[in-house]
Structure formats: C-alpha cells, structure tokens
C-alpha atoms as a PDB file:
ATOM      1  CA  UNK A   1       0.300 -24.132   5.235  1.00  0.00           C
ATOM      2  CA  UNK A   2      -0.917 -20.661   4.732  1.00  0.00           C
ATOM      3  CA  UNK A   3       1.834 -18.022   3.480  1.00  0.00           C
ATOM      4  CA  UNK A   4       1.497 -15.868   6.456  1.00  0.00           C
ATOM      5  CA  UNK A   5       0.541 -18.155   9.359  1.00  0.00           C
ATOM      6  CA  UNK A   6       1.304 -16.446  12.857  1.00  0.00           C
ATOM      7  CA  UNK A   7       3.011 -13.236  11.995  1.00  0.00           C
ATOM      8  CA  UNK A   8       1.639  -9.793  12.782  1.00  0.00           C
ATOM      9  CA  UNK A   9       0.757  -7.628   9.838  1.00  0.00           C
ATOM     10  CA  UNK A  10       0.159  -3.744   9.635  1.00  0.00           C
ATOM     11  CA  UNK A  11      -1.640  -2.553   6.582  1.00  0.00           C
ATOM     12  CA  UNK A  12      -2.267   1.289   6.627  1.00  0.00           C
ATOM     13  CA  UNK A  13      -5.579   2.794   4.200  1.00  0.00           C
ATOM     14  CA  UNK A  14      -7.036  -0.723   4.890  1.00  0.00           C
ATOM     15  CA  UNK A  15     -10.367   0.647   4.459  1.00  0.00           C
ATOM     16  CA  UNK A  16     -12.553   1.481   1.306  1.00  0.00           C
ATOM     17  CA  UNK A  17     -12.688   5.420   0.273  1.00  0.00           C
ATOM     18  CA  UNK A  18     -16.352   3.928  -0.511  1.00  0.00           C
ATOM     19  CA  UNK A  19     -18.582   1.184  -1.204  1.00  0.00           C
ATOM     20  CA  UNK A  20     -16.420  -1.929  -2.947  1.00  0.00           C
ATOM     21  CA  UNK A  21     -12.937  -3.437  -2.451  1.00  0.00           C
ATOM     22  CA  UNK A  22      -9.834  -0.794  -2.602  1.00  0.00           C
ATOM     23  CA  UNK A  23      -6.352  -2.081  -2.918  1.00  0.00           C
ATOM     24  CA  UNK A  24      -5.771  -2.017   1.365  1.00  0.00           C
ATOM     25  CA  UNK A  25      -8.781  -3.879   2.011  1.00  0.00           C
ATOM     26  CA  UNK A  26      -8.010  -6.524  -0.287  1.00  0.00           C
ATOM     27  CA  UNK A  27      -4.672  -6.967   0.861  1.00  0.00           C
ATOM     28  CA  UNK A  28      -5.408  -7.058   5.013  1.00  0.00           C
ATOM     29  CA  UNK A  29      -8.112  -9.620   4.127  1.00  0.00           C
ATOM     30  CA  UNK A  30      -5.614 -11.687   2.050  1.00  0.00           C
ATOM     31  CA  UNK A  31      -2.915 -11.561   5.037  1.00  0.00           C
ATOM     32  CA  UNK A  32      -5.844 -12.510   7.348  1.00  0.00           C
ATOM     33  CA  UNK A  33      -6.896 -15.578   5.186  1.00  0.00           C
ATOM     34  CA  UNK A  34      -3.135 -16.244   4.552  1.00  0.00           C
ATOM     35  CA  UNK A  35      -3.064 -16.749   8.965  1.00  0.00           C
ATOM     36  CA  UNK A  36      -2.026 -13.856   9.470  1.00  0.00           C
ATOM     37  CA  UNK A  37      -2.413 -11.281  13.064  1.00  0.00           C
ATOM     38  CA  UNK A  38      -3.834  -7.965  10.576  1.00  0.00           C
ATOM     39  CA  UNK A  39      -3.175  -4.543  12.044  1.00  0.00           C
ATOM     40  CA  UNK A  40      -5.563  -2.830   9.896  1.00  0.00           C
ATOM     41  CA  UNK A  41      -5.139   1.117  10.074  1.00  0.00           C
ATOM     42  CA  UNK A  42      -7.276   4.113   8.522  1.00  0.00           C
ATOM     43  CA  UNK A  43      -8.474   7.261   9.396  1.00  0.00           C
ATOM     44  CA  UNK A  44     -11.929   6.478   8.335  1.00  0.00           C
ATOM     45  CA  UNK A  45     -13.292   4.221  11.380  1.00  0.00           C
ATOM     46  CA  UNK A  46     -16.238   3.185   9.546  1.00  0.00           C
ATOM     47  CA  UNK A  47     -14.054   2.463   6.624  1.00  0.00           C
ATOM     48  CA  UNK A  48     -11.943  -0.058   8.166  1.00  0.00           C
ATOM     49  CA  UNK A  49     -14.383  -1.381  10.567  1.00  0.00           C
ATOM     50  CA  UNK A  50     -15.765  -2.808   7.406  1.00  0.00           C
ATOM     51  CA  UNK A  51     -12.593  -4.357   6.454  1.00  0.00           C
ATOM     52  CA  UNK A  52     -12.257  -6.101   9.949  1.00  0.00           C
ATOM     53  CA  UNK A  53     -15.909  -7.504   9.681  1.00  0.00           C
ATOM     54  CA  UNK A  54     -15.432  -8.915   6.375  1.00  0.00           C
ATOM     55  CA  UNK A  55     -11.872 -10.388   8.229  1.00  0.00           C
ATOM     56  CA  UNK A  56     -13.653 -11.777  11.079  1.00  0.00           C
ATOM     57  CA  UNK A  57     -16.486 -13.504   9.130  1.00  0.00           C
ATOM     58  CA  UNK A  58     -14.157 -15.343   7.757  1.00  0.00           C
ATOM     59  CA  UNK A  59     -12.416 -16.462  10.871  1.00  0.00           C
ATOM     60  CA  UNK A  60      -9.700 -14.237  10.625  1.00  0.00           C
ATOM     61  CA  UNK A  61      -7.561 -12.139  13.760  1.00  0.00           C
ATOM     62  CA  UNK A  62      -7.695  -8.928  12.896  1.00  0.00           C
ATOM     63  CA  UNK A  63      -7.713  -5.548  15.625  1.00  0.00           C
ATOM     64  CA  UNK A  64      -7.954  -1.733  13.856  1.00  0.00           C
ATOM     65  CA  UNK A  65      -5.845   1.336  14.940  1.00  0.00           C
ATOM     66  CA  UNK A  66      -7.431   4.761  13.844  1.00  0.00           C
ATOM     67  CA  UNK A  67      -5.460   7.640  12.891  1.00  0.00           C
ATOM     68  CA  UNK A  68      -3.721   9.613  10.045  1.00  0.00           C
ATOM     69  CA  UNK A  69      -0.180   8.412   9.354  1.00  0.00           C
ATOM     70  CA  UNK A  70       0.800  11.749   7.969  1.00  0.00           C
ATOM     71  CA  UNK A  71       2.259  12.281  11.435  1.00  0.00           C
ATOM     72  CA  UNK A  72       4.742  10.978  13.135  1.00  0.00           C
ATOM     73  CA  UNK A  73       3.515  10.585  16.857  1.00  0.00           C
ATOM     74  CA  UNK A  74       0.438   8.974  14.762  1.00  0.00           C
ATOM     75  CA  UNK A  75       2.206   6.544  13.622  1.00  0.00           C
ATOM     76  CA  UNK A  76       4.337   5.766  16.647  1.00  0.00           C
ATOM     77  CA  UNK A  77       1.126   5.389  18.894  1.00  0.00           C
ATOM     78  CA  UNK A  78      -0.767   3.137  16.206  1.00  0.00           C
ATOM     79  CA  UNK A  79       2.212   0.998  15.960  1.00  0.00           C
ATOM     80  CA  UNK A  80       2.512   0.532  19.880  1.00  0.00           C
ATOM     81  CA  UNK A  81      -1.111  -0.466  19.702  1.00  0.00           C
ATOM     82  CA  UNK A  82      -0.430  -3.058  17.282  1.00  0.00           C
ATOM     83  CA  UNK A  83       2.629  -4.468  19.280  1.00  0.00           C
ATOM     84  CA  UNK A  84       0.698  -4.381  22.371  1.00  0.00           C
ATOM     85  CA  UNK A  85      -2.471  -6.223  20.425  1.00  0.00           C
ATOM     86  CA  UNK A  86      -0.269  -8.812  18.581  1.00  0.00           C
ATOM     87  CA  UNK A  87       3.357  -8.138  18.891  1.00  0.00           C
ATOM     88  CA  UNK A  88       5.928  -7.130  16.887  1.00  0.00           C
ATOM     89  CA  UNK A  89       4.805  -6.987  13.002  1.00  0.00           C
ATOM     90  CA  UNK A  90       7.067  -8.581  10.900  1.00  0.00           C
ATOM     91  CA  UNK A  91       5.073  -7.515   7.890  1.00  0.00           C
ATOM     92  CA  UNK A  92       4.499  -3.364   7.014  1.00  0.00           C
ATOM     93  CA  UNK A  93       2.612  -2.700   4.209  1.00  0.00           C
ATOM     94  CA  UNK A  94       2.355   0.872   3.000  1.00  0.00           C
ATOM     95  CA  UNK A  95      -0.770   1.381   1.219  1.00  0.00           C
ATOM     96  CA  UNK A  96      -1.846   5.178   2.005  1.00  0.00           C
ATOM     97  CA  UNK A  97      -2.085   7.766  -0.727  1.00  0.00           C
ATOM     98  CA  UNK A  98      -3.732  10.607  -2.357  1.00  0.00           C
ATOM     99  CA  UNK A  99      -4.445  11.973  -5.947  1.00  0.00           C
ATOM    100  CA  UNK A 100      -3.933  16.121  -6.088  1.00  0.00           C
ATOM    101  CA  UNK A 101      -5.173  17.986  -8.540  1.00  0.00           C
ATOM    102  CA  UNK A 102      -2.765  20.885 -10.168  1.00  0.00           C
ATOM    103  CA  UNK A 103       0.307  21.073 -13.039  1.00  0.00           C
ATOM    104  CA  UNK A 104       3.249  22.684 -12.772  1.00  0.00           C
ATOM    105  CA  UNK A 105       1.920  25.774 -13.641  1.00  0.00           C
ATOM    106  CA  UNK A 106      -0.404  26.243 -10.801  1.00  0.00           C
ATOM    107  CA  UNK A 107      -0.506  23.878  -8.241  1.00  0.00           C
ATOM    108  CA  UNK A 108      -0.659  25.241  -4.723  1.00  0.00           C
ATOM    109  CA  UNK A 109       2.285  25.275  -2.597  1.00  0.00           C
ATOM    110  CA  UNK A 110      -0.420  23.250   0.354  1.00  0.00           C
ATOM    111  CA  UNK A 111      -1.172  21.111  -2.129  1.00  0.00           C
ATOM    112  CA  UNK A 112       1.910  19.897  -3.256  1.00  0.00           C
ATOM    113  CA  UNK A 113       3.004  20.034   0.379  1.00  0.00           C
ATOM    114  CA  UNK A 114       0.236  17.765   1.474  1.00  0.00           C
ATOM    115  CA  UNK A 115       0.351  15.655  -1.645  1.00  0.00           C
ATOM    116  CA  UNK A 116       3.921  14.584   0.178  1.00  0.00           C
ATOM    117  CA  UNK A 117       2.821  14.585   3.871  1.00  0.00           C
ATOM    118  CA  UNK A 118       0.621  11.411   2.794  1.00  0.00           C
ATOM    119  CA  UNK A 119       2.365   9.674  -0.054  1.00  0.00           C
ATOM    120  CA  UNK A 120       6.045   9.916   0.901  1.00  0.00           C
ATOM    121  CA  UNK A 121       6.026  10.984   4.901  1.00  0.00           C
ATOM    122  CA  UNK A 122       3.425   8.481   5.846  1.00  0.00           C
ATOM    123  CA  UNK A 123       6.088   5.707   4.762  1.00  0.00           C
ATOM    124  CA  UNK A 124       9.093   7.398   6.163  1.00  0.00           C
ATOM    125  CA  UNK A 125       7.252   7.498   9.584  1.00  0.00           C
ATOM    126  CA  UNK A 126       5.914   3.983   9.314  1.00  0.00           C
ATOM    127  CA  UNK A 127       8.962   2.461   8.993  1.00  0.00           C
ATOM    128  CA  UNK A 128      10.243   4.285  11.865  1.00  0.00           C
ATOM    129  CA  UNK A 129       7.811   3.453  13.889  1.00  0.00           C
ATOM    130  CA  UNK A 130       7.774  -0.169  13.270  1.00  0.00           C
ATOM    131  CA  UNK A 131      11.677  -1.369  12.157  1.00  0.00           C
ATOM    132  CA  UNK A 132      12.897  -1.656  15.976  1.00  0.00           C
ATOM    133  CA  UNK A 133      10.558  -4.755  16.775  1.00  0.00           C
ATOM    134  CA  UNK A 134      11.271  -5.851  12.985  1.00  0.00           C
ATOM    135  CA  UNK A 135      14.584  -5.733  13.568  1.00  0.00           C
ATOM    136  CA  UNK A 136      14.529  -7.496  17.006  1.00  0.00           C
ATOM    137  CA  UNK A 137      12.119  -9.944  15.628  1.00  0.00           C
ATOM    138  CA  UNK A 138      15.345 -11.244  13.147  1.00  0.00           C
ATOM    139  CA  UNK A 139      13.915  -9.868   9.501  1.00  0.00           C
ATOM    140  CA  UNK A 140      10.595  -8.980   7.903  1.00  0.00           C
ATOM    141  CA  UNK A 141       8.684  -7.580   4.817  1.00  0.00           C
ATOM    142  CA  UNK A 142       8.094  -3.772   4.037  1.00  0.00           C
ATOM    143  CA  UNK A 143       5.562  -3.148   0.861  1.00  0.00           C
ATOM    144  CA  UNK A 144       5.259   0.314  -0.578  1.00  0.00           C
ATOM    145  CA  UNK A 145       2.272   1.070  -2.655  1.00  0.00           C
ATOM    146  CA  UNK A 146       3.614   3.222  -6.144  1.00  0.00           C
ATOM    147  CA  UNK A 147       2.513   3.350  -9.386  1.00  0.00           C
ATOM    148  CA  UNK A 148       2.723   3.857 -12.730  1.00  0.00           C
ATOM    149  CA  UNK A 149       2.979   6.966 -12.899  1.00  0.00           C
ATOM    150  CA  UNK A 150       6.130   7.310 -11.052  1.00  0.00           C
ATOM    151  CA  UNK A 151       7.727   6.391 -14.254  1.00  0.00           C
ATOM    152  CA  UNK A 152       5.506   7.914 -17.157  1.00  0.00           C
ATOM    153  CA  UNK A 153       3.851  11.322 -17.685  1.00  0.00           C
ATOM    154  CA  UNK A 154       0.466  11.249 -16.771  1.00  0.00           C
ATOM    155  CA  UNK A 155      -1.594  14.249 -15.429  1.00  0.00           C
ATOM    156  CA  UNK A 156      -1.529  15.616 -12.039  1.00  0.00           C
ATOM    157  CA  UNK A 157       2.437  16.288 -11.681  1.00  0.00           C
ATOM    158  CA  UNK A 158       2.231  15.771  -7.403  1.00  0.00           C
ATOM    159  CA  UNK A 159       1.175  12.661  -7.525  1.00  0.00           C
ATOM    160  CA  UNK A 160       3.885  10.963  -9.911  1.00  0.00           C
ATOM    161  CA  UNK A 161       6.452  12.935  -8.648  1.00  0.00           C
ATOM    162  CA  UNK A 162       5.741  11.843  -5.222  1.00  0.00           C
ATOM    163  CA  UNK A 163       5.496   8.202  -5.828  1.00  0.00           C
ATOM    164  CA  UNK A 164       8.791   8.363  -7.679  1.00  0.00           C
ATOM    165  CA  UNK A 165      10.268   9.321  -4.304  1.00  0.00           C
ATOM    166  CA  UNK A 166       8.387   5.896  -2.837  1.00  0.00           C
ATOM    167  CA  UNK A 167      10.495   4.364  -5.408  1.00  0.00           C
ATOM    168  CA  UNK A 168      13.934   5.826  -4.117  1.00  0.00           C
ATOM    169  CA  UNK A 169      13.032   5.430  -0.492  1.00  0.00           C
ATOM    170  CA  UNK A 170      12.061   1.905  -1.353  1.00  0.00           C
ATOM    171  CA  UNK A 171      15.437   0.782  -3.186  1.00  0.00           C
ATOM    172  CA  UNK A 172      17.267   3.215  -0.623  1.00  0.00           C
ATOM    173  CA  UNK A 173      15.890   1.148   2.075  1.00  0.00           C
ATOM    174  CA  UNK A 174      16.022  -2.203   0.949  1.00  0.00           C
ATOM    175  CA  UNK A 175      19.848  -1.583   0.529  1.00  0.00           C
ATOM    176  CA  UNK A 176      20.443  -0.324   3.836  1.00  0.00           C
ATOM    177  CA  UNK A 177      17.806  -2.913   5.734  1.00  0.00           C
ATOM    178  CA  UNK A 178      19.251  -6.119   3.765  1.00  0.00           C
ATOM    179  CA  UNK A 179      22.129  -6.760   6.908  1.00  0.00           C
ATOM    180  CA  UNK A 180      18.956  -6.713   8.722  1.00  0.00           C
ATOM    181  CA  UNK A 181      16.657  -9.415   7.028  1.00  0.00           C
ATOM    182  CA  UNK A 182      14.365  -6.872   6.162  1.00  0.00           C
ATOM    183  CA  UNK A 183      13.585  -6.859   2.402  1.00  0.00           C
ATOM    184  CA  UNK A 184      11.622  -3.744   1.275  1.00  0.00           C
ATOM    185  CA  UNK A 185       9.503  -3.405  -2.211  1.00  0.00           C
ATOM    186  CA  UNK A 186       7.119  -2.108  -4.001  1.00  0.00           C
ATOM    187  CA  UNK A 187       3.990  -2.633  -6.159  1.00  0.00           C
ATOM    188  CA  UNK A 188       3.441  -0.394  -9.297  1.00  0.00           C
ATOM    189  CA  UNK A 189      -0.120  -0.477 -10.049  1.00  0.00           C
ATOM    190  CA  UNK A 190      -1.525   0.606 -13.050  1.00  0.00           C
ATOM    191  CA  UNK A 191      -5.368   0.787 -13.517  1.00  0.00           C
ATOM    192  CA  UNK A 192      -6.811  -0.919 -11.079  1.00  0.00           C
ATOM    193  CA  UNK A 193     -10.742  -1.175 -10.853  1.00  0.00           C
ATOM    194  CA  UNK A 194     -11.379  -0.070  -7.263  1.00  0.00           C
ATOM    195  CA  UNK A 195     -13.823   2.391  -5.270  1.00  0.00           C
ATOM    196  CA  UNK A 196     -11.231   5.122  -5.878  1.00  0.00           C
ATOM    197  CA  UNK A 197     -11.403   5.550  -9.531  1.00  0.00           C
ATOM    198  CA  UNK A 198     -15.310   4.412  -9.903  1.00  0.00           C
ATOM    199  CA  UNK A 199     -16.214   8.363 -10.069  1.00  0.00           C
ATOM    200  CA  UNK A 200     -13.793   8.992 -12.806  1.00  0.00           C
ATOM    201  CA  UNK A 201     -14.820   6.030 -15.094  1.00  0.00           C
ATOM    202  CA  UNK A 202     -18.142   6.672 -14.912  1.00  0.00           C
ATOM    203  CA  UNK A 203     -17.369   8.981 -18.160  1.00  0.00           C
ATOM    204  CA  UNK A 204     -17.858   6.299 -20.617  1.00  0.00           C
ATOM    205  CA  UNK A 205     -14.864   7.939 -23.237  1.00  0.00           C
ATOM    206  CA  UNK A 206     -12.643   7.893 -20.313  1.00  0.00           C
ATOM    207  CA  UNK A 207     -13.006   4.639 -19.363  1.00  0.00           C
ATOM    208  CA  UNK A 208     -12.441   3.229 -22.942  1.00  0.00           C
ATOM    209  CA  UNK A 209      -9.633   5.595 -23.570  1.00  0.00           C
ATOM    210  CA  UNK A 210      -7.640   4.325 -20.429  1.00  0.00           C
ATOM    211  CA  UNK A 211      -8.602   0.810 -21.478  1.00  0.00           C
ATOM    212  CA  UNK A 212      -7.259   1.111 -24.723  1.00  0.00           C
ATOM    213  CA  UNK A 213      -3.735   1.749 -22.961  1.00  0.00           C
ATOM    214  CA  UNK A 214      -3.638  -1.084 -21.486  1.00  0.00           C
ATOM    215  CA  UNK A 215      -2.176  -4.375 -23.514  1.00  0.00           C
ATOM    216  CA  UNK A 216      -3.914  -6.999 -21.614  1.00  0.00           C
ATOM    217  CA  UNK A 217      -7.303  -4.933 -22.580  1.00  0.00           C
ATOM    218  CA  UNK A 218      -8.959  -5.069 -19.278  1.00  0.00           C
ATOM    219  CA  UNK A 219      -8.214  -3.278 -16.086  1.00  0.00           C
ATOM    220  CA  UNK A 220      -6.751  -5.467 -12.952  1.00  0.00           C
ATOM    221  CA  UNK A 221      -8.583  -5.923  -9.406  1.00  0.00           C
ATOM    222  CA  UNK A 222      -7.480  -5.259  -5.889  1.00  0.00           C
ATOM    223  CA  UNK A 223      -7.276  -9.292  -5.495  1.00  0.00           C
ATOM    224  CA  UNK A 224      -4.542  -9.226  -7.959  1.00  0.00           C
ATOM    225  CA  UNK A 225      -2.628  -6.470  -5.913  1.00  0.00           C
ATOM    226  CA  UNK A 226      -3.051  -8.167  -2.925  1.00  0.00           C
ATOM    227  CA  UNK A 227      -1.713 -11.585  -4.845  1.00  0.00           C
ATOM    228  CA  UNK A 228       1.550  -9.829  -5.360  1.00  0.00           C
ATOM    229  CA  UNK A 229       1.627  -8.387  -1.698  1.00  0.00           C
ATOM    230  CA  UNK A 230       0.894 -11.776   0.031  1.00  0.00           C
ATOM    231  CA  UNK A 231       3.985 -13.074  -2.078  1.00  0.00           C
ATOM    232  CA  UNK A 232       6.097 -10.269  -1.083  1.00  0.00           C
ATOM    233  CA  UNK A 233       4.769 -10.418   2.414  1.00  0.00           C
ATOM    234  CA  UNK A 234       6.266 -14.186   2.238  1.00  0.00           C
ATOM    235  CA  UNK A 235       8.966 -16.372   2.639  1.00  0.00           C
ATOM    236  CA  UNK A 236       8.195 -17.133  -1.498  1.00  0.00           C
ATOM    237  CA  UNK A 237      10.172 -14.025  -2.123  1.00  0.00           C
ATOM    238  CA  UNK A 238      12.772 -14.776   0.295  1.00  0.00           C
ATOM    239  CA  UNK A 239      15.334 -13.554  -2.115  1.00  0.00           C
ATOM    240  CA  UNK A 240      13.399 -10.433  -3.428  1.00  0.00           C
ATOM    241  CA  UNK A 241      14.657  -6.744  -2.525  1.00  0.00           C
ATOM    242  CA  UNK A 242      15.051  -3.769  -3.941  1.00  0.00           C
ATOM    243  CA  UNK A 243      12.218  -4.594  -6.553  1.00  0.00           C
ATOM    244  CA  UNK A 244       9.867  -2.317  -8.043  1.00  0.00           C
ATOM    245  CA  UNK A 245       6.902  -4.797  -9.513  1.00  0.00           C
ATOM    246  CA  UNK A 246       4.408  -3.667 -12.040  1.00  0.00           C
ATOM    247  CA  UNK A 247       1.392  -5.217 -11.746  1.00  0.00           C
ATOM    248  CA  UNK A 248      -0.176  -3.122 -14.833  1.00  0.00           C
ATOM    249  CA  UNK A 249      -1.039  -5.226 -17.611  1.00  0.00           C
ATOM    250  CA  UNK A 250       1.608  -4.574 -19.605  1.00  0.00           C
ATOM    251  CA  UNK A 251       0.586  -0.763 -19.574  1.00  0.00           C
ATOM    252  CA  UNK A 252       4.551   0.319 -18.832  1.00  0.00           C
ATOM    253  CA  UNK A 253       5.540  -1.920 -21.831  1.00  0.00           C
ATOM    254  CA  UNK A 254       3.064  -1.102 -23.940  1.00  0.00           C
ATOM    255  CA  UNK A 255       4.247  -0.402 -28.286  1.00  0.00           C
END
C-alpha cells in the first residue's frame, strides 16, 4: 500500500522558482503518488499550477492555495481552504525559503528582517494554522526544510542564521507536540541540483569547487529530498522526532 494513502498533505513553495524540479515540487508529487490528498501552496500561481498538472497526469488528488505564508492571516485562510478541500492535513511540510545577499558588515536591516519573515515566520504561522485539526485528527507529521548551512559557515550570514532557528523551532516543537502524536523534523539539504541554484552553477569554477566539497562527488536531486520527506511524512518513521536529517552527501562530515 502506498506510504501516504488517504491523508491530506500541505506542502508550501510547491512550485518551481523556474523551469525544472525544485525541492517542493518534488515532494507534493511524491505525497500525491504515495495516495496522498496534496495541498500544494505558492505564491507563484503559474508555478504551482505546474506542479498540480504534473500531479494530475499522473492520477493524483491534488487542489492549490495561492498566497505568501509570510503572514499570518495568509496562512490561516490557505489552511481553511485546504480543510474545506480535503480535511484536516495530517501531514505539514515546510518547504518555503529565501537566499539574502549581505555579511555582517552590511546587510540591511529589511533584509535581514525579511530574510526571517519567510524562513522562520512562515513555519511558526503554518503550524499555527494547521496543529488544531492535527491535533483533533489524533497525531501527524510536520517537515521543516533547513540546511547545511545552519551548522557551517558559508556565505550570506541571514540565511544560515535563520535556518539555525528552523532547527530550534523544530526540536522545540517536536518536544512539546510529542503528548500530541505529532512528530516534527527536519531535512538538512546540502547541494541539491534544482532550478534555484542553476544560475549560480552556470560558472563552471563554481560548480566544480562546490562539487569538490562534497564526499559522495556528485550533487543530490529533489527526488532524493522528497525520498526522505515521504518517509518522514510516514508511519516508517513512527518513532522519529526531534531529528535533524542531512541529506548532503556526506558534505557535513566531510575530512
């Protein structure tokens, strides 16, 4: 039987940022083939609209909710509309997030406050919005996106330093939601070959010098993040909580 037959999943950034599979996309058309009622949410309408074609080629249920989850009363109306399409989710996965340029030096006081709004408030306000009918539906799965860089020094200090706070909200949460049935994790990418990074790897030396990082000596796909997210979406990781999962290649290990 498929991992996720008849529960109701809500994937936020489920579309592409362009042409090709991103890490959302990948993971509301895995729910979908694993039977699961996708929720798939973005800002960019054409962007997800893809996603929910490629979902209902292949047979799949999915519905879309447009907005920014940034915001609060965003989230709380795109979460209604998912109860009132499917019903409660019982899955949440958390898959919004931006790169901002600037150091310590000199980034902008917008910037850094924005670089928050959409990393780290987006998943506060999600879970708001959606533990009530997880709760009163007897458990569930929440999935936070991170990454590596939450827990090494690379460039652009906003974006680490916001995803290191997805990584205390995660294990705060999955401490406090346990009573509940509610396990909460997260995936720690590391370089992933998506549309978002295509631009930046398009410079030949910095392709090869990221690759070199990376012990497994390839990059990973947005089918292998969605792997891990189907399992944590699933009764397979009935016992999991708390967890903070690389999915890197070895780059967080690396000699």
């Amino acid at each position: 039987m498929p991992l996720l037959e008849g529960r109701v999943a809500i994937v936020t950034g489920a579309g592409s940022i362009r042409e090709g599979i991103g890490n959302g996309k990948a993971v509301a058309v895995r729910f979908a083939r694993e039977g699961a009622k996708v929720f798939a949410i973005d800002r960019n309408a054409d962007a997800v609209a893809e996603t929910a074609e490629m979902i209902r080629a292949e047979g799949g249920e999915v519905a879309v909710g447009i907005g920014d989850v940034s915001s609060k009363a965003e989230c709380e109306r795109l979460v209604q509309e998912a109860t009132e399409t499917f019903g409660a989710a019982t899955v949440l996965h958390n898959n919004v997030g931006i790169g901002v340029p600037g150091e310590v030096g000199d980034i902008g006081e917008d910037t850094w406050k924005r670089a928050f709004s959409v990393n780290v408030d987006s998943m506060l306000f999600m879970c708001q919005a959606a533990l009530p009918g997880m709760i009163d539906s007897g458990g569930g799965s929440i999935i936070n996106i991170s990454t590596v860089a939450s827990m090494r020094a690379f460039p652009g200090v906003a974006y680490g330093t916001t995803k290191g706070a997805v990584n205390s909200f995660t294990t705060t949460l999955a401490g406090r939601l346990a009573r509940h049935n509610i396990r909460v994790n997260a995936i720690v990418p590391g370089y992933i070959d998506t549309p978002l990074v295509a631009p930046v790897w398009e410079n030949e030396s910095v392709r090869e010098a990221n690759l070199r990082q990376v012990p497994m000596r390839r990059f990973g796909t947005a089918w292998e993040i969605a792997s891990v997210a189907a399992f944590l979406a699933s009764d397979e990781s009935s016992y999991v909580t708390g967890a903070l999962l690389p999915v890197d290649g070895g780059l967080l290990v690396r000699l």
